[in-house]
C-alpha atoms as a PDB file:
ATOM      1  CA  UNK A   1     -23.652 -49.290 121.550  1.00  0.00           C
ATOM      2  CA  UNK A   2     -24.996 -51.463 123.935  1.00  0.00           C
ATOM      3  CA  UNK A   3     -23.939 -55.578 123.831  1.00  0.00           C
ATOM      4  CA  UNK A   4     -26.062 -57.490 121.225  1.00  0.00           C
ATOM      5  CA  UNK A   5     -26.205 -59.743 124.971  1.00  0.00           C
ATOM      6  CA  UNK A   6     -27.337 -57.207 127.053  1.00  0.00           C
ATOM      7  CA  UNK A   7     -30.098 -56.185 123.985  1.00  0.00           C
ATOM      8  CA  UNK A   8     -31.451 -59.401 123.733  1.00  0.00           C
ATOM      9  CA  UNK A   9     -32.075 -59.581 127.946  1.00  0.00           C
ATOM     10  CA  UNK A  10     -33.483 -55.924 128.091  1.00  0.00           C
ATOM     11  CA  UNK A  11     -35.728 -57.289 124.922  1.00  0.00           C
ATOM     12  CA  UNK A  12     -37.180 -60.228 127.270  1.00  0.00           C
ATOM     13  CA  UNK A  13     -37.078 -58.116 130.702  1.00  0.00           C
ATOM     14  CA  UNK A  14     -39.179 -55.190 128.992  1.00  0.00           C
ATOM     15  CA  UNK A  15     -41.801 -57.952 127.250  1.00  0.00           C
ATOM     16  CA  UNK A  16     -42.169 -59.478 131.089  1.00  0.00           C
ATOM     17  CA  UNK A  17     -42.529 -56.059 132.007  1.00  0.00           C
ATOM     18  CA  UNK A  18     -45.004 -55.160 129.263  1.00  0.00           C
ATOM     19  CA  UNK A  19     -46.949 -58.353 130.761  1.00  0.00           C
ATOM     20  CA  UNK A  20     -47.180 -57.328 133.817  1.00  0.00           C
ATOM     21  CA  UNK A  21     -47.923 -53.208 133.171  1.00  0.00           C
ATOM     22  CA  UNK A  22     -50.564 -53.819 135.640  1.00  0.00           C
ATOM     23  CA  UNK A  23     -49.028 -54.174 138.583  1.00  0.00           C
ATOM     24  CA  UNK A  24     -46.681 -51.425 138.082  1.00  0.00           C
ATOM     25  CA  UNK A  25     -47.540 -47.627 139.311  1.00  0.00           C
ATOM     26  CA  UNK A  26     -45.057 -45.968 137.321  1.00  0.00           C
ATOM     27  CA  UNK A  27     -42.410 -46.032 134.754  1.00  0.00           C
ATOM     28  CA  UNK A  28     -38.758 -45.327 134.412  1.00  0.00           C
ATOM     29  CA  UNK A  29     -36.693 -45.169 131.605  1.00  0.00           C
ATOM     30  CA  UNK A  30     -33.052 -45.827 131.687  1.00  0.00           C
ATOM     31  CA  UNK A  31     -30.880 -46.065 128.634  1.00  0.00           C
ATOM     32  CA  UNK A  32     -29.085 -49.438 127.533  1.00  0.00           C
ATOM     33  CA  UNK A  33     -25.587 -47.855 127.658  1.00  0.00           C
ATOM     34  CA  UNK A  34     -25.991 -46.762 131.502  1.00  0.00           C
ATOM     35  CA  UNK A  35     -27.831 -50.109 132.551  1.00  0.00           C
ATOM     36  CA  UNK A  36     -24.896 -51.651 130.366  1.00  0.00           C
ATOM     37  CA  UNK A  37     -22.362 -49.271 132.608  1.00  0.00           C
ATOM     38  CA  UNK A  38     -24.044 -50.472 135.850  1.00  0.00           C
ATOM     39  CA  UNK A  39     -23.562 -54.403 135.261  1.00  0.00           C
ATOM     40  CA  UNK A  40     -19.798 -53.675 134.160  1.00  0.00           C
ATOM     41  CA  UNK A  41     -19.267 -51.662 137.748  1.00  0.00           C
ATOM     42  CA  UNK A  42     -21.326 -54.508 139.944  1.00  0.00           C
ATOM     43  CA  UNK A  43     -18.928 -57.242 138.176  1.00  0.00           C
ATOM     44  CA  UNK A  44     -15.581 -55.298 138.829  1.00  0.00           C
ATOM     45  CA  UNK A  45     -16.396 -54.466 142.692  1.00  0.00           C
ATOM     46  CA  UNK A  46     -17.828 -58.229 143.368  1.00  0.00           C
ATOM     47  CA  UNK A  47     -17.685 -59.515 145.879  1.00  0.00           C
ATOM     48  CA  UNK A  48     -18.336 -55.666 147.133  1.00  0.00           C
ATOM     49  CA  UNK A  49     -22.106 -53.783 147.115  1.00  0.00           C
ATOM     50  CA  UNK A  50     -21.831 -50.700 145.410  1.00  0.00           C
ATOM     51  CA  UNK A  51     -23.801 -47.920 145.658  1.00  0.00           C
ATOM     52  CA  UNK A  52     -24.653 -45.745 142.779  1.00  0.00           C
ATOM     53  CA  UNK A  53     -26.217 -41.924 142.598  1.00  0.00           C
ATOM     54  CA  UNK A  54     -28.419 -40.393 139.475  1.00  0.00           C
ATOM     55  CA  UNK A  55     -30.108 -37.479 138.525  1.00  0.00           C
ATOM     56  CA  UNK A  56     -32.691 -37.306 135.993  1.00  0.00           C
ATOM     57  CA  UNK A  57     -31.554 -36.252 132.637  1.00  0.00           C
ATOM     58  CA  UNK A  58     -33.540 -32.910 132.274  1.00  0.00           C
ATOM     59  CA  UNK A  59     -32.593 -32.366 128.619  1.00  0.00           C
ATOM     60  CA  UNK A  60     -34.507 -36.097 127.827  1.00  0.00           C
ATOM     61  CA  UNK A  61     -38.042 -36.391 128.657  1.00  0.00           C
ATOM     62  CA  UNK A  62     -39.505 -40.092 128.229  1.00  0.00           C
ATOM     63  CA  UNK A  63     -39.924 -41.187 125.427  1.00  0.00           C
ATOM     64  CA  UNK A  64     -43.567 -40.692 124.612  1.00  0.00           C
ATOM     65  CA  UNK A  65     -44.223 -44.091 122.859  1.00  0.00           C
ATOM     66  CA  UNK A  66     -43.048 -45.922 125.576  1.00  0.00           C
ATOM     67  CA  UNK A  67     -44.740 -44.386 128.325  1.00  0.00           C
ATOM     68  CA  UNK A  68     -48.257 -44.936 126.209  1.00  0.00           C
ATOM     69  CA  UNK A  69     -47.288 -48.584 125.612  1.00  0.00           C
ATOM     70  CA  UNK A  70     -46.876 -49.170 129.342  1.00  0.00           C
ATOM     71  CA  UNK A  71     -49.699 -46.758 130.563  1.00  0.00           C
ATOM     72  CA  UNK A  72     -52.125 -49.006 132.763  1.00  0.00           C
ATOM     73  CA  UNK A  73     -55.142 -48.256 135.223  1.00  0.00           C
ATOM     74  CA  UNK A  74     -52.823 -48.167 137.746  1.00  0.00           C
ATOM     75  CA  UNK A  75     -50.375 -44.862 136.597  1.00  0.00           C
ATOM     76  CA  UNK A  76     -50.279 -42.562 139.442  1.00  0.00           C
ATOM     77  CA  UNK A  77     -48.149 -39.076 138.345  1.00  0.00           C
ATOM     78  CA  UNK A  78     -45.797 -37.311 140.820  1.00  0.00           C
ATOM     79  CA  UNK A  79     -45.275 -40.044 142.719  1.00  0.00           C
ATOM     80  CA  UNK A  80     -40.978 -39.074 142.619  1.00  0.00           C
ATOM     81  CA  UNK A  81     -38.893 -36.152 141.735  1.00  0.00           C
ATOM     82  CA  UNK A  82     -37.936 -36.971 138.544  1.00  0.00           C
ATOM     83  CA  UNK A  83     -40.793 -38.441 137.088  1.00  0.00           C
ATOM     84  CA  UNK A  84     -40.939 -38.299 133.152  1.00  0.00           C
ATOM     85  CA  UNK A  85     -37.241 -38.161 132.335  1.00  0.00           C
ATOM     86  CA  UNK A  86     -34.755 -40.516 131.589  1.00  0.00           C
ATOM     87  CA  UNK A  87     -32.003 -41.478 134.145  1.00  0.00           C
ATOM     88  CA  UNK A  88     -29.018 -39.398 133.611  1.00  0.00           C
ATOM     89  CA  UNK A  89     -25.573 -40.501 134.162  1.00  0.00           C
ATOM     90  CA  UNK A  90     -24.659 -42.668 137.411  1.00  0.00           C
ATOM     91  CA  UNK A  91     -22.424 -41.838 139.749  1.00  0.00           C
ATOM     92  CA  UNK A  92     -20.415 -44.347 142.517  1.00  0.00           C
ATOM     93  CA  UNK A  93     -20.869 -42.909 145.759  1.00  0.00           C
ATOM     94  CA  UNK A  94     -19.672 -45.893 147.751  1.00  0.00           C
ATOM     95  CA  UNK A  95     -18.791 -49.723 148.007  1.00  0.00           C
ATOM     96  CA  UNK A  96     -18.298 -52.472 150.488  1.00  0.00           C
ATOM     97  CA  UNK A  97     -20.069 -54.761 152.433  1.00  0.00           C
ATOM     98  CA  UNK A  98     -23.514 -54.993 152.434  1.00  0.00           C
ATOM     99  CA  UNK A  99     -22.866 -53.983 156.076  1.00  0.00           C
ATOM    100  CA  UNK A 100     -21.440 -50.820 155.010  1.00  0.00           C
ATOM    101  CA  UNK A 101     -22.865 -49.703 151.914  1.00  0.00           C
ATOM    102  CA  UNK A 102     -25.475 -47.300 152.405  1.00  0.00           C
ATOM    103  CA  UNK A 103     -26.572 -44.253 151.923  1.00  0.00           C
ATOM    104  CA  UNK A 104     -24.241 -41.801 153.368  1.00  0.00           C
ATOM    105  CA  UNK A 105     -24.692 -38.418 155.152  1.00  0.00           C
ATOM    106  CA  UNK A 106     -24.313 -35.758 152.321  1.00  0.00           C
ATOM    107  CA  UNK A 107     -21.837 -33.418 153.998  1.00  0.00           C
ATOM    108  CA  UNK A 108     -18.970 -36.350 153.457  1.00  0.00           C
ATOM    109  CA  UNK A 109     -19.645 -36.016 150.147  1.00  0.00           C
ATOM    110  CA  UNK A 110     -20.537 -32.713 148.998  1.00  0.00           C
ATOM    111  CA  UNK A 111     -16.601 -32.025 148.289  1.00  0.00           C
ATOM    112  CA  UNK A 112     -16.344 -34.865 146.569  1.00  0.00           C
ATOM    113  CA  UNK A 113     -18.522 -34.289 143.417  1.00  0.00           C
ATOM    114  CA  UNK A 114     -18.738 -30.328 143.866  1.00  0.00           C
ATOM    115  CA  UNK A 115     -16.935 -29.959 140.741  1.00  0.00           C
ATOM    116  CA  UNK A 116     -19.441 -31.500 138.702  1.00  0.00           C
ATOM    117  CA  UNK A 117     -22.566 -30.854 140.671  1.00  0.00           C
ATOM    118  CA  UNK A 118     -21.578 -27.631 142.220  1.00  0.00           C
ATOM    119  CA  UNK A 119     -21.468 -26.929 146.760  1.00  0.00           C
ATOM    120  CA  UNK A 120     -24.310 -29.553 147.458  1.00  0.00           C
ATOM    121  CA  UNK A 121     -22.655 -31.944 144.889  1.00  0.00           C
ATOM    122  CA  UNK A 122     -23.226 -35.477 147.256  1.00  0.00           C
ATOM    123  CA  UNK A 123     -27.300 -35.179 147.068  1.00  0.00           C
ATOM    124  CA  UNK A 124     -28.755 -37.343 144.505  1.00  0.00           C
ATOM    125  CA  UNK A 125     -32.551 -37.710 143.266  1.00  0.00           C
ATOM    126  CA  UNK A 126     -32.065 -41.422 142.251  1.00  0.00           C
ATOM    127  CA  UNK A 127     -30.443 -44.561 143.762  1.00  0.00           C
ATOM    128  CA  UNK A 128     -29.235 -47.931 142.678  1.00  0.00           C
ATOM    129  CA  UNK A 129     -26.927 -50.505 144.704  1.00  0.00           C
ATOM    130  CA  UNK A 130     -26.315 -53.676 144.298  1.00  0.00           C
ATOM    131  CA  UNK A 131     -27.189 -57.287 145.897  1.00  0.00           C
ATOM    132  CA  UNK A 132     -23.988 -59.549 144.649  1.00  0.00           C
ATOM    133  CA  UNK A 133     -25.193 -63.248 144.260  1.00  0.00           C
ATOM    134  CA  UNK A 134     -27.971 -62.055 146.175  1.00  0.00           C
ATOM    135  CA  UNK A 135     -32.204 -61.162 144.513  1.00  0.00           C
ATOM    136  CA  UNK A 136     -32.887 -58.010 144.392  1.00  0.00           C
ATOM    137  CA  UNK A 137     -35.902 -57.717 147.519  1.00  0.00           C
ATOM    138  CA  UNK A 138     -35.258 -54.789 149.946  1.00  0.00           C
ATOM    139  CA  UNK A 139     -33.890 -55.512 153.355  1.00  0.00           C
ATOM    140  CA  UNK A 140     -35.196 -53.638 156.412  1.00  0.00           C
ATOM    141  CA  UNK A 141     -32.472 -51.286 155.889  1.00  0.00           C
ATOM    142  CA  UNK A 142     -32.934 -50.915 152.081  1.00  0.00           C
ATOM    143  CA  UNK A 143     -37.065 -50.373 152.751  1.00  0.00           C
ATOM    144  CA  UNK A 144     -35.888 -47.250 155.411  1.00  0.00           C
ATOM    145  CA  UNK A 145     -33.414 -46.007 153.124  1.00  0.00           C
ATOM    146  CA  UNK A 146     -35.564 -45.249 150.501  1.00  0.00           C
ATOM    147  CA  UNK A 147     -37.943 -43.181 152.579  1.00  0.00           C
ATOM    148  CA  UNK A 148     -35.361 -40.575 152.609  1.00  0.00           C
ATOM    149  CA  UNK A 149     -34.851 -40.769 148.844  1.00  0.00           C
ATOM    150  CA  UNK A 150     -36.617 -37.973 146.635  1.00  0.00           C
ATOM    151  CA  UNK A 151     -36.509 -40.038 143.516  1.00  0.00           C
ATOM    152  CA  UNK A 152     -36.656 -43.897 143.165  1.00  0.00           C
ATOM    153  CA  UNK A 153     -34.283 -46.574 144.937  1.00  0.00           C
ATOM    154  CA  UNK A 154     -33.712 -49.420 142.900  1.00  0.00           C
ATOM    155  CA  UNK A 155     -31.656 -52.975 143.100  1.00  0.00           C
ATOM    156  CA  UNK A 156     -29.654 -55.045 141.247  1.00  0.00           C
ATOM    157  CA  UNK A 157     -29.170 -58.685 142.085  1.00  0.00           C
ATOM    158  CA  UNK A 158     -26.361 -60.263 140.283  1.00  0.00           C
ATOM    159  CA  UNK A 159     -25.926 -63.775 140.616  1.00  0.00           C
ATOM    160  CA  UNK A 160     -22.018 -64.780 139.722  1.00  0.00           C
ATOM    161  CA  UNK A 161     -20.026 -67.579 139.340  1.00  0.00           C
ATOM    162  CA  UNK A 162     -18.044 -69.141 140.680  1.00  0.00           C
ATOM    163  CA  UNK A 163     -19.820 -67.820 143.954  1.00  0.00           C
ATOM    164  CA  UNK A 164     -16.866 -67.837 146.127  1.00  0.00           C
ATOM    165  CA  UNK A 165     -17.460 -67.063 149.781  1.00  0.00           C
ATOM    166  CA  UNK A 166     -20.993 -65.689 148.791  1.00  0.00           C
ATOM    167  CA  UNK A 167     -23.429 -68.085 147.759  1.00  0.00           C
ATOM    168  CA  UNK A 168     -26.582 -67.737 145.463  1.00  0.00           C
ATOM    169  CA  UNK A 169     -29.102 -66.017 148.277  1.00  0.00           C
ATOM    170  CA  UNK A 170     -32.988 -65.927 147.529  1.00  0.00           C
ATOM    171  CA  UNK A 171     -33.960 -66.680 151.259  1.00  0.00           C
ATOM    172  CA  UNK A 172     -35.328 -63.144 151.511  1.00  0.00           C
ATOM    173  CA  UNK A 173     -38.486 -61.136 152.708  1.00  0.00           C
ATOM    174  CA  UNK A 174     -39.044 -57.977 151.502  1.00  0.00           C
END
């Protein structure tokens, strides 16, 4: 169960969202509980970036209704691998600075999650990391970064206090 918090922000973020259908090209889907997982990791590694792998969940398509509700003129299909099904569970694949988290040559990984994900275990359709006290615009290095991702790359600004040696950052082009 996801925090009556947390329900009450993804309430507002998807109306916003809903406003501005528009402008969007596509839709993802990504339960409370994981987006709930995702804020608890950011807050335990701050200061730190992490960076987070997913697959798509191939036993949960979208849900219908909500794909209809956002549909807009400006849908495009197979625009990702992965389109049409809900985020599966995430994965930490690395933290630090924003320096140092990135994404990482597969082979240091592959051993790492084989058990789970079998011999090629570090490769990942979907990617998340995280901007700490920092919006979430791509840098140079985030915009090349996801050009070698076969799925969507995503980030999550959190803004925290008190802010420590990092202070609130929205200077940004992206």
């Amino acid at each position: 169960m996801v925090s009556e918090w947390l329900q009450n922000l993804m309430v507002e973020y998807n109306s916003i969202s809903l406003e501005k259908k528009d402008s969007y090209s596509s839709v993802i889907q990504m339960p409370g509980i994981i987006f709930e997982k995702l804020i608890k990791w950011a807050l335990e590694n701050l200061p730190d970036e992490i960076l987070v792998g997913f697959d798509p969940n191939w036993d949960r398509p979208h849900l219908g209704e909500v794909d209809e509700l956002f549909l807009s003129q400006k849908n495009k299909k197979q625009l990702f691998a992965g389109e049409g099904y809900i985020l599966g569970e995430p994965n930490i694949v690395n933290r630090g600075d924003s320096f140092s988290v990135h994404h990482i040559p597969e082979e240091w990984t592959d051993d790492f999650f084989a058990v789970d994900r079998g011999p090629r275990g570090g490769r990942f359709t979907h990617w998340l990391h995280t901007h700490p006290n920092a919006v979430a615009i791509p840098s140079g290095a985030d915009a090349d970064a996801a050009q070698y991702t076969e799925g969507i790359d995503m980030i999550l600004g959190i803004q925290f206090s008190p802010e420590g040696i990092y202070p609130w950052f929205d200077d940004v082009e992206g």
